[in-house]
Protein backbone atom coordinates (compact mmCIF):
# COMPACT_ATOMS: atom_id res chain seq x y z
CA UNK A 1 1.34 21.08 92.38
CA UNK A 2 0.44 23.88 94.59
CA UNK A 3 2.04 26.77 92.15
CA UNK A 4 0.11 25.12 89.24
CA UNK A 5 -3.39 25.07 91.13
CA UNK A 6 -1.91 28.94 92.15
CA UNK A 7 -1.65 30.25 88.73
CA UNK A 8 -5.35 29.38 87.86
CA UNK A 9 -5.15 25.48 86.40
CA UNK A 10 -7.35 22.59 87.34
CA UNK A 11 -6.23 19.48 85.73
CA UNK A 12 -2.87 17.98 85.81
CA UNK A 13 -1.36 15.30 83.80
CA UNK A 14 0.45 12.75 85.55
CA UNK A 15 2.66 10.92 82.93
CA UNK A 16 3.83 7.51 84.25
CA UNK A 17 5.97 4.88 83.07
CA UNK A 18 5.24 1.53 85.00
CA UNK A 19 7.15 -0.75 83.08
CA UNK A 20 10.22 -0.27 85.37
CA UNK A 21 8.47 -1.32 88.20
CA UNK A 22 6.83 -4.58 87.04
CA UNK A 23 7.66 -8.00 88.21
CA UNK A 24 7.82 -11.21 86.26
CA UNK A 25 3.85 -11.47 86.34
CA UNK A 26 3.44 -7.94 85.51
CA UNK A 27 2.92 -6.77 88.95
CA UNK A 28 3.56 -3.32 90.17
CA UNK A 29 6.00 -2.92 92.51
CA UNK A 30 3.62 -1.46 95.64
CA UNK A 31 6.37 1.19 96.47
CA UNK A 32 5.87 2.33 93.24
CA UNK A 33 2.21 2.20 93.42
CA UNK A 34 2.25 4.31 96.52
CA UNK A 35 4.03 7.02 95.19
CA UNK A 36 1.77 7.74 92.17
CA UNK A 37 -1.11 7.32 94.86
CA UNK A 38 0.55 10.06 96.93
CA UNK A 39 1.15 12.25 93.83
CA UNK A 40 -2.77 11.80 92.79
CA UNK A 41 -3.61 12.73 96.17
CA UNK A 42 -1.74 16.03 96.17
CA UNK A 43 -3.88 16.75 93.32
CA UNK A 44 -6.98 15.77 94.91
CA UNK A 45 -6.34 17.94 97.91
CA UNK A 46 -5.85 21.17 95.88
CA UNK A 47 -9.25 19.60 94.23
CA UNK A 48 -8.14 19.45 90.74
CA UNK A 49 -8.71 16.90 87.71
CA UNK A 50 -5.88 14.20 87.45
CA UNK A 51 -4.87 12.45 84.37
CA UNK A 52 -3.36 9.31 84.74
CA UNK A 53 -1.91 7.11 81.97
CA UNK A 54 1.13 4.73 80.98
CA UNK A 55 4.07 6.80 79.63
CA UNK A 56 6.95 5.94 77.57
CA UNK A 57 6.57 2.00 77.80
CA UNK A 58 9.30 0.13 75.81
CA UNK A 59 6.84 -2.48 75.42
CA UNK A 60 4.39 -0.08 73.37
CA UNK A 61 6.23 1.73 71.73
CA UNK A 62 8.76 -0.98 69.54
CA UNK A 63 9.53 -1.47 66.00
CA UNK A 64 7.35 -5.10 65.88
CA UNK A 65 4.15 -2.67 66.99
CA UNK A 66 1.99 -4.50 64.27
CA UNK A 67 2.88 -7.96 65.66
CA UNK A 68 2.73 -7.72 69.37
CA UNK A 69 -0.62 -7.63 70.29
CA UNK A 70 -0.99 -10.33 72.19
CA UNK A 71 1.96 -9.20 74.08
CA UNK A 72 0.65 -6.04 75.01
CA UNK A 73 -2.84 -7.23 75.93
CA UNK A 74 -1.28 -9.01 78.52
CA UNK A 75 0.67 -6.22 79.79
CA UNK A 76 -1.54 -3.38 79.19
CA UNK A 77 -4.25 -5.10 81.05
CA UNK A 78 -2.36 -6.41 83.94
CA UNK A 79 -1.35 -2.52 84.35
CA UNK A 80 -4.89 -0.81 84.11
CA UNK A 81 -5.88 -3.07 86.36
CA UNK A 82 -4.02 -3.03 89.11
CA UNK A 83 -4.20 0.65 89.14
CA UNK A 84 -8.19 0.72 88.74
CA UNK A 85 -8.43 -1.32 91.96
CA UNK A 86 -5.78 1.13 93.45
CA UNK A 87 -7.98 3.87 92.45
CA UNK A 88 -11.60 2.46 92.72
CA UNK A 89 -12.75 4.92 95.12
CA UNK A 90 -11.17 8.22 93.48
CA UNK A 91 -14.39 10.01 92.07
CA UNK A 92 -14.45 11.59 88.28
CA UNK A 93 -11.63 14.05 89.17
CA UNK A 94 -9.64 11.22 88.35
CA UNK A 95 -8.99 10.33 84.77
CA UNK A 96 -7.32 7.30 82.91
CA UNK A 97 -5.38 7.88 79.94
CA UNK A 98 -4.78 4.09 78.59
CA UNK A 99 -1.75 4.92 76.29
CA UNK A 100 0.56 7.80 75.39
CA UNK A 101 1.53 8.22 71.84
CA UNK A 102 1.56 4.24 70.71
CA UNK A 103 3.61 3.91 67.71
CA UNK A 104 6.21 1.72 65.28
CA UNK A 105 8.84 3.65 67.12
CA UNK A 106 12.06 3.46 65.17
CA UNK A 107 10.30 2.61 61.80
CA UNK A 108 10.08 5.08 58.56
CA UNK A 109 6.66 5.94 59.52
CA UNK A 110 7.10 6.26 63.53
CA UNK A 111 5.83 10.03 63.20
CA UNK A 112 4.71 10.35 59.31
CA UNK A 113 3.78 8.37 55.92
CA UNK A 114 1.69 5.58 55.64
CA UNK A 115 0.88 3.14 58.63
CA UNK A 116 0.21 -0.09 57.87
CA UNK A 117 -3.07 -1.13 58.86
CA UNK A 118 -1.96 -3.61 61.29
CA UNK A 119 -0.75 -0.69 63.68
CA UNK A 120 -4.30 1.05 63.59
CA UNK A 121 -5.82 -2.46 64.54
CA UNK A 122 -3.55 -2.65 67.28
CA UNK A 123 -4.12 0.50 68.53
CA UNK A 124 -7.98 0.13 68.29
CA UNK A 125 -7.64 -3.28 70.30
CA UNK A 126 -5.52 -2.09 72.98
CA UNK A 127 -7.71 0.75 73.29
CA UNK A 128 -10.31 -1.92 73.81
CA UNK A 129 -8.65 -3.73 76.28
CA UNK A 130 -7.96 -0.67 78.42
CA UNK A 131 -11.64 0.00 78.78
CA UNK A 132 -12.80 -3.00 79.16
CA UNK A 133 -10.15 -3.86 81.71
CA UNK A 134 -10.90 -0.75 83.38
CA UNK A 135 -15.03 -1.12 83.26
CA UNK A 136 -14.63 -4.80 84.60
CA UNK A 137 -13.07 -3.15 88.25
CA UNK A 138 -15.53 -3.48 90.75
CA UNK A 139 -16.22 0.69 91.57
CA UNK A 140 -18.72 3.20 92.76
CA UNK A 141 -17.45 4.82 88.91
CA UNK A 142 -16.89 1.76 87.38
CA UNK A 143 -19.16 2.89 84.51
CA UNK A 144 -18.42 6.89 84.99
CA UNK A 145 -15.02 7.35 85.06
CA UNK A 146 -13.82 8.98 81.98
CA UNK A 147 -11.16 7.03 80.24
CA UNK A 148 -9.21 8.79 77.15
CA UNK A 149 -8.10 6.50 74.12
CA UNK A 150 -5.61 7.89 71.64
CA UNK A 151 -5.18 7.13 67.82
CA UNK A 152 -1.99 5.85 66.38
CA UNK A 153 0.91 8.14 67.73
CA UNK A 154 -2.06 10.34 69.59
CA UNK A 155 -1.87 12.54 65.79
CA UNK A 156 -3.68 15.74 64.86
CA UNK A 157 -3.47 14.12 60.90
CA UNK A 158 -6.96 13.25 59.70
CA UNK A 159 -5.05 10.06 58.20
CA UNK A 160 -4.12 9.10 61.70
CA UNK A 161 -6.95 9.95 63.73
CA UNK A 162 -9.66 9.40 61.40
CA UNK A 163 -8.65 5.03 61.77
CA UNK A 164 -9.49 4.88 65.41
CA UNK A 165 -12.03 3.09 66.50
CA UNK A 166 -13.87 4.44 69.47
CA UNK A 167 -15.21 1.92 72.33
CA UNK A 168 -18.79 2.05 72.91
CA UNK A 169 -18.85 4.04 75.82
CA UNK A 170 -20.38 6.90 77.12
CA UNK A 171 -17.62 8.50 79.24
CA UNK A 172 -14.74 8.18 76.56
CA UNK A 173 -12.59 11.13 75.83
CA UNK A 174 -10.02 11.23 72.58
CA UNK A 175 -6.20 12.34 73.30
CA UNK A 176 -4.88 14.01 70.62
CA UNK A 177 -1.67 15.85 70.50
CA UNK A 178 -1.29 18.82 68.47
């Protein structure tokens, strides 16, 4: 983290998968939470911009995408927030990312063709969720912190990105990958 602040950057990505270290209940495993605490705060000491998001969740990313909502309300929210309470106190140099790249992994239109409308709906409510999850956290930037919401595999395609919904929010950033 030091050679990146060296060579001239100011934000850093910190892509984490949590679903390892969840209990029964959805719980994060504190070990686990102190870790990515201590990583965050390397990045606050060199005083750079942090995003923070879920990574490579097996329980996003799944064939059944259009049918597990209510599955991955649950989770999603029992993730965001426990690590909005973690955070609370971390000012705007901290961002959340709610999801990385969700998607029908393993079908015929993981990366391309056409997406049933079910997985945009999905995507739009889980998007939801994270925000409001996040926004009900008790927080001196409880309604500041800037949260980024993605569209359906986080695509640069018009036909991808132009079906997300975006929370009404004024501190809401788009992830797109391109």
């Amino acid at each position: 983290i030091d050679t990146v602040k060296a060579k001239g950057f100011n934000t850093i990505r910190i892509p984490t998968t949590w679903y390892q270290h969840l209990d029964e209940n959805n719980v994060i495993e504190e070990e686990w939470l102190n870790r990515v605490q201590e990583v965050v705060d390397y990045c606050f000491k060199n005083d750079m911009y942090v995003i923070l998001n879920i990574h490579h969740e097996a329980w996003i990313n799944r064939a059944d995408f259009a049918t597990a909502y209510d599955e991955m309300s649950i989770k999603l929210k029992a993730i965001w927030s426990q690590v909005a309470e973690r955070f609370k106190d971390y000012d705007q140099h901290l961002i959340f990312e709610g999801m990385n790249e969700p998607r029908a992994q393993g079908t015929a239109y993981e990366w391309y063709g056409d997406v049933p409308d079910a997985e945009f709906d999905n995507i739009n409510k889980l998007n939801q969720d994270f925000v409001s999850t996040v926004r009900s956290v008790d927080s001196p930037y409880q309604s500041t912190r800037l949260l980024m919401v993605t569209p359906y595999c986080a695509a640069s395609d018009a036909s991808r990105y132009n079906r997300l919904e975006i929370p009404d929010d004024d501190f809401i950033a788009v992830s797109i990958h391109a």
